[in-house]
Protein backbone atom coordinates (compact mmCIF):
# COMPACT_ATOMS: atom_id res chain seq x y z
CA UNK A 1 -49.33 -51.76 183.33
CA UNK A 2 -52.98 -51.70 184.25
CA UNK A 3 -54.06 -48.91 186.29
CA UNK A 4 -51.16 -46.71 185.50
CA UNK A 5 -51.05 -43.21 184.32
CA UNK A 6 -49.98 -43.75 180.78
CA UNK A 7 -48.66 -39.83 180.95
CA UNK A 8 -46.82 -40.08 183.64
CA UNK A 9 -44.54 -43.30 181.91
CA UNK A 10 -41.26 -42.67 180.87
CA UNK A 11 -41.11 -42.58 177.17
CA UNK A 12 -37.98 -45.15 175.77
CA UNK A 13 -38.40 -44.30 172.29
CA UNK A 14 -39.59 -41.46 169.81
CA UNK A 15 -39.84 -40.53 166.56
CA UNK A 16 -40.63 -37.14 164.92
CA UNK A 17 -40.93 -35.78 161.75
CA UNK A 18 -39.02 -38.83 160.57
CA UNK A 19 -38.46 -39.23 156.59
CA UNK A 20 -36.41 -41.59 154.33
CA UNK A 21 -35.63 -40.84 150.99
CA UNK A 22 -33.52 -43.18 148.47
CA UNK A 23 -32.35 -43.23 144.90
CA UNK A 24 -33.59 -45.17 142.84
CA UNK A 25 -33.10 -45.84 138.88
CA UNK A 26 -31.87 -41.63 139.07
CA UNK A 27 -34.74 -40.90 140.89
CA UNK A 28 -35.59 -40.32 144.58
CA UNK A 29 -38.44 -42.73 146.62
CA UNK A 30 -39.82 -41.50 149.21
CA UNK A 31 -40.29 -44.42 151.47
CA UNK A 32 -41.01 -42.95 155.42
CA UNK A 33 -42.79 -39.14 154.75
CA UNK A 34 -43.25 -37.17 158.30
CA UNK A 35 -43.48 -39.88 160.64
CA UNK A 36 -43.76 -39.20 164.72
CA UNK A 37 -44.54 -42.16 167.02
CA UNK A 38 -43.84 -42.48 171.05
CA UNK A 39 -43.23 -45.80 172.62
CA UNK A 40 -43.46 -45.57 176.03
CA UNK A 41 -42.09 -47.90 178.38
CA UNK A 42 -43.79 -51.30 178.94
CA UNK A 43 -45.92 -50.67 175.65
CA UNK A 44 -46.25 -53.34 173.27
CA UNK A 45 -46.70 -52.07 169.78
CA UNK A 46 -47.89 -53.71 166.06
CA UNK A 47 -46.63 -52.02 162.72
CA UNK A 48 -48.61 -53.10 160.33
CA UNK A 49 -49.04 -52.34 156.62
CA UNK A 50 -49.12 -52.80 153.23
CA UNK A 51 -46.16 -54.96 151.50
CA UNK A 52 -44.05 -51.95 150.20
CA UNK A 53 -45.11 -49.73 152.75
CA UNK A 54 -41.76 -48.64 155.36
CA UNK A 55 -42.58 -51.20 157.70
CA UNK A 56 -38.65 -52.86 157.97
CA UNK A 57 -37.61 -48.75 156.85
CA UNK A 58 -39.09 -47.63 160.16
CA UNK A 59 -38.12 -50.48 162.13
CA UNK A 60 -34.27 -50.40 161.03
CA UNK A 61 -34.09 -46.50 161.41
CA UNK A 62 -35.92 -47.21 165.15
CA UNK A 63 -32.70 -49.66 165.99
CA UNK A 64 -29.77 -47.88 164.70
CA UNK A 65 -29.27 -49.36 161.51
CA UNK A 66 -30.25 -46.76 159.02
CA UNK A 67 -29.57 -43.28 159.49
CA UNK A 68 -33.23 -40.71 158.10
CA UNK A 69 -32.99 -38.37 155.88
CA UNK A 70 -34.59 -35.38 158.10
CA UNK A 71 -36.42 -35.87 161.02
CA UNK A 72 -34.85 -37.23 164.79
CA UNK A 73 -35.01 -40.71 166.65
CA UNK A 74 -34.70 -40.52 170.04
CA UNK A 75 -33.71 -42.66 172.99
CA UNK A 76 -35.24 -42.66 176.58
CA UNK A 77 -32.59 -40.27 177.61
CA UNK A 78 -34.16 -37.62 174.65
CA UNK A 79 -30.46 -38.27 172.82
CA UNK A 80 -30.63 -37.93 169.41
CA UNK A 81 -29.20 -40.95 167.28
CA UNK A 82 -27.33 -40.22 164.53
CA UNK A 83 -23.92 -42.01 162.83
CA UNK A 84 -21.90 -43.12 165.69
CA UNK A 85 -25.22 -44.75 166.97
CA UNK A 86 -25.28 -46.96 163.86
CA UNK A 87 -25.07 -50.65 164.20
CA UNK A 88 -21.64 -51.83 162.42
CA UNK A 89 -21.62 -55.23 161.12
């Protein structure tokens, strides 16, 4: 999109304040801690990381297949995804 005004693109996706928590062994992981990220359309993004580090956490919340524990995902159309969203398999 080369010579386009990157503020004036339609965001598709975005994430904000975005946290997953899970119990573990009694205890609860934090895995995703306050995460906010805007993909606008015709970006092409890299998450990269650490082994351990929320990479497939942040991906599966980003398609549907998780729910967070606090914190929104959002579509292009700014709606909120929550549980009737969710990928059934």
């Amino acid at each position: 999109m080369s010579g386009v005004d990157r503020n004036n693109v339609a965001t598709s996706l975005s994430v904000s304040a975005l946290t997953k928590t899970v119990e573990t062994g009694g205890q609860a992981l934090t895995i995703l801690k306050g995460v906010n990220l805007e993909i606008k359309a015709g970006d092409a993004i890299a998450i990269v990381g650490a082994s351990g580090s929320g990479k497939s956490t942040l991906l599966g919340l980003m398609a549907g297949l998780d729910l967070p524990t606090s914190g929104d995902v959002r579509d292009r159309k700014s709606t909120r995804l929550n549980s009737s969203h969710l990928w059934h398999l």
